[in-house]
C-alpha atoms as a PDB file:
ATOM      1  CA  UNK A   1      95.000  82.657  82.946  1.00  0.00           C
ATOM      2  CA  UNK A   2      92.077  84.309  81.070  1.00  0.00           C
ATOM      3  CA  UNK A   3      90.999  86.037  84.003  1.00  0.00           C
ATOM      4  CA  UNK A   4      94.483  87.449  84.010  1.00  0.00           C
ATOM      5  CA  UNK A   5      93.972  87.933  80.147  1.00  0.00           C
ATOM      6  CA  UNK A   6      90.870  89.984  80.603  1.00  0.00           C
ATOM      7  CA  UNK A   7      92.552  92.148  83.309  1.00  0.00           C
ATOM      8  CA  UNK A   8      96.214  93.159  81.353  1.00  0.00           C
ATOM      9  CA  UNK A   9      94.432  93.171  77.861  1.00  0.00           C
ATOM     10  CA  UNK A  10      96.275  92.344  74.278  1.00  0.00           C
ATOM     11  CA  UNK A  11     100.326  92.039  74.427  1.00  0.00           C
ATOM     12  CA  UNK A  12     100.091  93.506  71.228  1.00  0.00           C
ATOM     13  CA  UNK A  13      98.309  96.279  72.807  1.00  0.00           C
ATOM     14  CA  UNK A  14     100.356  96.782  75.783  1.00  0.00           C
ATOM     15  CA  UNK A  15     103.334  97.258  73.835  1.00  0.00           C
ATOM     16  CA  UNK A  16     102.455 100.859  72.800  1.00  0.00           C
ATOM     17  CA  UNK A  17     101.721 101.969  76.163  1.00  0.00           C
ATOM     18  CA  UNK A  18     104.792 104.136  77.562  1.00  0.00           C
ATOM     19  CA  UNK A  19     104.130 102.569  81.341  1.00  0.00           C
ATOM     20  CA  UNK A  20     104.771  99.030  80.125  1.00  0.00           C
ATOM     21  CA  UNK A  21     107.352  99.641  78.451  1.00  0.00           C
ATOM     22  CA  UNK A  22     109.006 101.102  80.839  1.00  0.00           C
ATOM     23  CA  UNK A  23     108.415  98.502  83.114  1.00  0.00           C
ATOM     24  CA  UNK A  24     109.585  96.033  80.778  1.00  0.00           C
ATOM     25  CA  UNK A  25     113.012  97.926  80.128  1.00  0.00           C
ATOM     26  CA  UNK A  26     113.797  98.271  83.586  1.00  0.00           C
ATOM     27  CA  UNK A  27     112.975  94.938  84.668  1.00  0.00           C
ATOM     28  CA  UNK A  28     115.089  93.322  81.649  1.00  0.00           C
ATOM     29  CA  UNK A  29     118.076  95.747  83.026  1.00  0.00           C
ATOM     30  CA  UNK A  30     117.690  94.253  86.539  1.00  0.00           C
ATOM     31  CA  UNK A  31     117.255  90.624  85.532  1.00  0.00           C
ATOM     32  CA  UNK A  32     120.914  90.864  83.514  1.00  0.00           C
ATOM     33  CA  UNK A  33     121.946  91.352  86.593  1.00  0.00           C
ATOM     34  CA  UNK A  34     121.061  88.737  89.126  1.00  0.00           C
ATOM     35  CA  UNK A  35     120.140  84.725  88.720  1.00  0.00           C
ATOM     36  CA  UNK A  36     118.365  84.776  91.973  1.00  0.00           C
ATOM     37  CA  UNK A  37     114.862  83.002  90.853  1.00  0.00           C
ATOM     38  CA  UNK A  38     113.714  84.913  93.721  1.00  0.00           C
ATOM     39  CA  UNK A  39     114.056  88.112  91.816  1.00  0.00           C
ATOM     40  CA  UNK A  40     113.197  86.908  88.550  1.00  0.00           C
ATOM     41  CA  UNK A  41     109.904  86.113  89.556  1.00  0.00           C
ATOM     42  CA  UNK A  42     109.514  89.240  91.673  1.00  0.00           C
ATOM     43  CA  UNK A  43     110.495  90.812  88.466  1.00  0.00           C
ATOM     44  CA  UNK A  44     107.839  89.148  86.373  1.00  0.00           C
ATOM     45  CA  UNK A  45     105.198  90.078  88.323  1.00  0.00           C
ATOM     46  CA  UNK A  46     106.421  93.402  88.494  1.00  0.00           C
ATOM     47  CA  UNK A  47     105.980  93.794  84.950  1.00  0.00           C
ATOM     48  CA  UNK A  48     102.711  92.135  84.950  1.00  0.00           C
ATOM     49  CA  UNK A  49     100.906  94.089  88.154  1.00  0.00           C
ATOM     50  CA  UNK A  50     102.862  97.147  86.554  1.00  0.00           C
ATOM     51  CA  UNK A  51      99.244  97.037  83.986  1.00  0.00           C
ATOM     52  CA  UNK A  52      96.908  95.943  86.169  1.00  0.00           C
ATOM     53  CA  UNK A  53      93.946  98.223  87.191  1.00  0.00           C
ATOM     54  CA  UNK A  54      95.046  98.912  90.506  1.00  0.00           C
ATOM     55  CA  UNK A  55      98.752  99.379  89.826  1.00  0.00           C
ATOM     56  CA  UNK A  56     100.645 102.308  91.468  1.00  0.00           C
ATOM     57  CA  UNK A  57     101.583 105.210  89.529  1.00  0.00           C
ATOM     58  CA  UNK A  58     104.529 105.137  86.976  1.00  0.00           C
ATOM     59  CA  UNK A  59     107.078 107.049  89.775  1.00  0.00           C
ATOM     60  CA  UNK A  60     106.009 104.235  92.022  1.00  0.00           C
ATOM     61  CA  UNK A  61     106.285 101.614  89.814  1.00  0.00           C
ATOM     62  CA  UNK A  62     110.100 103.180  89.476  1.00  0.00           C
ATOM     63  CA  UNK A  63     110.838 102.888  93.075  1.00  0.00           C
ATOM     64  CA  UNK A  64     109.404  99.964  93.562  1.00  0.00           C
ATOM     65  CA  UNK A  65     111.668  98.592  90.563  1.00  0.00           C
ATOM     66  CA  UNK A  66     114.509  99.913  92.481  1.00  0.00           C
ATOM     67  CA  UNK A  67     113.824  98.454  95.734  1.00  0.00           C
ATOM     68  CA  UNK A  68     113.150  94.986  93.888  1.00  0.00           C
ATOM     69  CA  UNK A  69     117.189  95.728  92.225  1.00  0.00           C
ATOM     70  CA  UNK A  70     117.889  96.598  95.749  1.00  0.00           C
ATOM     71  CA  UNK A  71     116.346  94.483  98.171  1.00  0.00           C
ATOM     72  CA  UNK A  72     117.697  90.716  98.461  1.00  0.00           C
ATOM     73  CA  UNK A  73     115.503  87.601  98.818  1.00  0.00           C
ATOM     74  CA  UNK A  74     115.553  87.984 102.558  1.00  0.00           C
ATOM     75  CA  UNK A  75     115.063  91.433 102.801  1.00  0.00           C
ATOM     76  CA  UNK A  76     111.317  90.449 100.698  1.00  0.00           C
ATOM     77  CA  UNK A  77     110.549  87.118 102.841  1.00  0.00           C
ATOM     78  CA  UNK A  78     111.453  89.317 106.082  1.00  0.00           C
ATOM     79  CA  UNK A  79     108.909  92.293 104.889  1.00  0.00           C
ATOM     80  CA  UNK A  80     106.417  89.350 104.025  1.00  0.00           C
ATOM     81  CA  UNK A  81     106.724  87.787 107.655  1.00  0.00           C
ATOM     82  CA  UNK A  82     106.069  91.059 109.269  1.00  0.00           C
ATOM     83  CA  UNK A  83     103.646  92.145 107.255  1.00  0.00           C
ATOM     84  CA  UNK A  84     101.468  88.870 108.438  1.00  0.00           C
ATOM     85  CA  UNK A  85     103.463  87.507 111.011  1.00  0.00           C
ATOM     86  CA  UNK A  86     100.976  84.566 112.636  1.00  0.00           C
ATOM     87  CA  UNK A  87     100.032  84.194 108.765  1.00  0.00           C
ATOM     88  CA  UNK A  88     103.485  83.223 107.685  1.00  0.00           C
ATOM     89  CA  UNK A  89     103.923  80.582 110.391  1.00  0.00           C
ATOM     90  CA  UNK A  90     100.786  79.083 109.496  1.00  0.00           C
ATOM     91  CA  UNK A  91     102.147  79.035 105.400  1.00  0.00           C
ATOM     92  CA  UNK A  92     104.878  77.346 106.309  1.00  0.00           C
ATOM     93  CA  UNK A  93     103.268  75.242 108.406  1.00  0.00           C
ATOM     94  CA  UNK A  94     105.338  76.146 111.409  1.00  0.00           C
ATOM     95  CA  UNK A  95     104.546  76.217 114.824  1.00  0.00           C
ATOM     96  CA  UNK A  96     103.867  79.413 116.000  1.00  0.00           C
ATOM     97  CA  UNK A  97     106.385  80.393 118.853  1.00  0.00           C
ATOM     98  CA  UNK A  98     104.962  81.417 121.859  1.00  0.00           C
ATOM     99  CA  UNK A  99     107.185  84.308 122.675  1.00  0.00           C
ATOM    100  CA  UNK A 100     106.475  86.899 125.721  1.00  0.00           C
ATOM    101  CA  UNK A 101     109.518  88.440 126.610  1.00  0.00           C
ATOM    102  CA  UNK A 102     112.615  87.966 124.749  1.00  0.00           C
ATOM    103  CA  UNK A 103     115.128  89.008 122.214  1.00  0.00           C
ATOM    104  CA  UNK A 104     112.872  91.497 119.759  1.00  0.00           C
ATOM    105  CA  UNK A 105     114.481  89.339 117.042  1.00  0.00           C
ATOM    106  CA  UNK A 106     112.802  86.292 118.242  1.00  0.00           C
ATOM    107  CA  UNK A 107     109.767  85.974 116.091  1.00  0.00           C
ATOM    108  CA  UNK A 108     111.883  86.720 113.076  1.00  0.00           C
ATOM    109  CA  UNK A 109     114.532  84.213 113.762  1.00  0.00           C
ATOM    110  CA  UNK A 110     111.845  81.513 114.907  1.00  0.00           C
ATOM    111  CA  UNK A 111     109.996  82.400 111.058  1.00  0.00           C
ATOM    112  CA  UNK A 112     113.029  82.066 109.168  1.00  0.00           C
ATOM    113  CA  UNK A 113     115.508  79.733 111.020  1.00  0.00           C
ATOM    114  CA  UNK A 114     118.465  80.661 108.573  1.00  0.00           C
ATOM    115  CA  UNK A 115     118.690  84.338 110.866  1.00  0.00           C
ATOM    116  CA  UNK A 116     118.555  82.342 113.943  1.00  0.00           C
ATOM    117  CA  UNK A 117     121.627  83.528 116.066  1.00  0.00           C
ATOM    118  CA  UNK A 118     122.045  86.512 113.545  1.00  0.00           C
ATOM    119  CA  UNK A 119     120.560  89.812 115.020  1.00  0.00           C
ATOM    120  CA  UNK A 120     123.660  91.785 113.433  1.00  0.00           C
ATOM    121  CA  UNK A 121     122.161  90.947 109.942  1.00  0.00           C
ATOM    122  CA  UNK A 122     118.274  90.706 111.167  1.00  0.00           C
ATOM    123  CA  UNK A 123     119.155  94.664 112.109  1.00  0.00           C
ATOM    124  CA  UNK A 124     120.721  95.468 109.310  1.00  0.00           C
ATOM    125  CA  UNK A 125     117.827  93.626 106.674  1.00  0.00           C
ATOM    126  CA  UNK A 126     114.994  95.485 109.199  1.00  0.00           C
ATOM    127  CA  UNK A 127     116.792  98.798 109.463  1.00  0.00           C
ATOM    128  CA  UNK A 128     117.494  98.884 105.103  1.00  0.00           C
ATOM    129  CA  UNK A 129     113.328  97.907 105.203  1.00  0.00           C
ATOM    130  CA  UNK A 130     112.866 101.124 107.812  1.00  0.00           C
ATOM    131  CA  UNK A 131     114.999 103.179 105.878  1.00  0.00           C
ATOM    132  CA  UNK A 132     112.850 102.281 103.002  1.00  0.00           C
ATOM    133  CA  UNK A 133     109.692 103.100 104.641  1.00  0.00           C
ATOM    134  CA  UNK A 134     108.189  99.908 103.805  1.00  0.00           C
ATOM    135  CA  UNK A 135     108.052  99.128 108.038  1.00  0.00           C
ATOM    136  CA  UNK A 136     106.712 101.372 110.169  1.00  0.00           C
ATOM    137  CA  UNK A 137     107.922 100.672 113.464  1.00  0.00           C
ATOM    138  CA  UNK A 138     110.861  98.809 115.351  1.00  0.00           C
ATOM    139  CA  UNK A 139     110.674  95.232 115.199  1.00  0.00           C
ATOM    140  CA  UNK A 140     109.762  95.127 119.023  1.00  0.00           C
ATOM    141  CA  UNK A 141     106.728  96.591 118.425  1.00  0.00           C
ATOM    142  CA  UNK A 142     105.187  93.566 115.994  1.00  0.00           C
ATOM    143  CA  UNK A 143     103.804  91.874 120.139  1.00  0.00           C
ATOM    144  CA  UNK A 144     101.889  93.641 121.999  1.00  0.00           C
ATOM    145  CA  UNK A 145     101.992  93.051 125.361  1.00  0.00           C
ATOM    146  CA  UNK A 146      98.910  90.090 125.408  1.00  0.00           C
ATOM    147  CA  UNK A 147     101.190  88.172 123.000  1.00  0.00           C
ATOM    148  CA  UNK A 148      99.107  89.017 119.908  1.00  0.00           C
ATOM    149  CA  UNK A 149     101.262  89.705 116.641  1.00  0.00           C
ATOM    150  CA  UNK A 150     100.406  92.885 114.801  1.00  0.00           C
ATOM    151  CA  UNK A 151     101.857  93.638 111.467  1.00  0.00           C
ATOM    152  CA  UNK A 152     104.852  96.264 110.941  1.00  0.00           C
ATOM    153  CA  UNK A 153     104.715  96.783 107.686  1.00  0.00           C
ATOM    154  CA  UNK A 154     103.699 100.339 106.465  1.00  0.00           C
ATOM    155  CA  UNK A 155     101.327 101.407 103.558  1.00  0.00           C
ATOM    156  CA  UNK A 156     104.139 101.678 101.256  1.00  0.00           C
ATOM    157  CA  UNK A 157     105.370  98.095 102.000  1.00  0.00           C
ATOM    158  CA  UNK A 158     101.984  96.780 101.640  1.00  0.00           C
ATOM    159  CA  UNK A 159     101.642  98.411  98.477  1.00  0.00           C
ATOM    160  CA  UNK A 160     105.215  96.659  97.509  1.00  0.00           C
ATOM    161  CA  UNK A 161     104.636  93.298  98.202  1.00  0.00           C
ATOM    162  CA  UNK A 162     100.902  93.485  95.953  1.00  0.00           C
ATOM    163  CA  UNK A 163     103.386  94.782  93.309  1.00  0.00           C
ATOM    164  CA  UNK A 164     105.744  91.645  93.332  1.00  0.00           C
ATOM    165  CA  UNK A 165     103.067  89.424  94.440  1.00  0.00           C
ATOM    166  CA  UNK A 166     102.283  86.741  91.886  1.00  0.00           C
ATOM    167  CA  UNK A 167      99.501  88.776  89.923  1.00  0.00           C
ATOM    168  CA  UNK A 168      97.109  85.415  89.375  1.00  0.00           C
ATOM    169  CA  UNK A 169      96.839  85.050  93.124  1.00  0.00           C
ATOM    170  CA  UNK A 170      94.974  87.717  92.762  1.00  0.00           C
ATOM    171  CA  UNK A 171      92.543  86.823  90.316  1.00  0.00           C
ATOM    172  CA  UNK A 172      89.329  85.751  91.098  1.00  0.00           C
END
C-alpha cells in the first residue's frame, strides 16, 4: 500500500486537483446506480488509476467512465478473455480447449461456461465491445489457423482494462 501511497500522493492533496475530482463525482454518480461488486470495484480503481502517472487524459478518463456505467460484468470478463485468451484459461485454471474448426464462439463459451449455448448474447456482448472500439477484429479471428490464440482486443481496450484494473497489481 505505500508503494501505491508514493505513486497517488496525499488525499488531502488530491482533493484540489480538478481531474480527481472529477473522477470521484462521476464514479459516485455511477455507483448510486448499480450493486454489482463487479462495478464497484471497477469503479474504485477507476478513481484510483484516474491519478496515477500513466493515466489517460481527462476526456479518456470520461469515456472510459462511461463505458464502465455502460458495460456489464460480462461485457469486462469477455474483453479480459480476449485480450489474453490462453492467459485466462490458465487463471482460472481451466483446461485450455483445443479448438480447430468450429463455432467462432467456441473459445468464448469454453472460457466462460455461463455463454455456453448462447451465441445470440456472445454477439451481441462482442459486437457492443466492437462498437466500442475496444476489439479490433471479429471474434473468428482470435485462432489463427496453427491453433495459436492471438488477442482481439484493440489499443483502446487495452488501455481500458489498465484503467479498471486493480491499481496495486500494478505496483512493484
Amino acid at each position: 500500500m505505500h508503494a501505491l501511497e508514493e505513486q497517488i500522493g496525499d488525499f488531502a492533496e488530491l482533493t484540489s486537483e480538478d481531474a480527481f475530482m472529477d473522477a470521484l463525482t462521476t464514479a459516485a454518480q455511477i455507483a448510486d446506480r448499480t450493486s454489482r461488486a463487479e462495478k464497484l470495484e471497477a469503479l474504485r480503481n477507476a478513481v484510483v488509476n484516474s491519478v496515477m502517472p500513466d493515466a489517460p487524459d481527462v476526456d479518456t478518463q470520461q469515456l472510459f467512465f462511461e463505458m464502465i456505467d455502460r458495460f456489464t460484468p460480462t461485457h469486462v470478463r469477455m474483453l479480459t478473455l480476449l485480450s489474453d485468451p490462453p492467459g485466462w484459461f490458465d487463471r482460472h485454471g481451466m483446461p485450455r480447449p483445443g479448438i480447430s474448426m468450429g463455432p467462432k464462439t467456441a473459445i468464448i463459451e469454453a472460457g466462460m461456461p455461463e455463454l455456453a449455448g448462447r451465441r445470440d448474447l456472445i454477439d451481441r456482448y462482442a459486437g457492443a465491445l466492437t462498437v466500442a472500439g475496444l476489439i479490433n477484429q471479429s471474434i473468428s479471428g482470435i485462432m489463427s489457423a496453427g491453433g495459436l490464440w492471438v488477442p482481439a482486443t484493440a489499443p483502446l481496450g487495452i488501455e481500458f482494462l489498465a484503467f479498471v484494473a486493480d491499481p496495486e497489481s500494478k505496483v512493484d
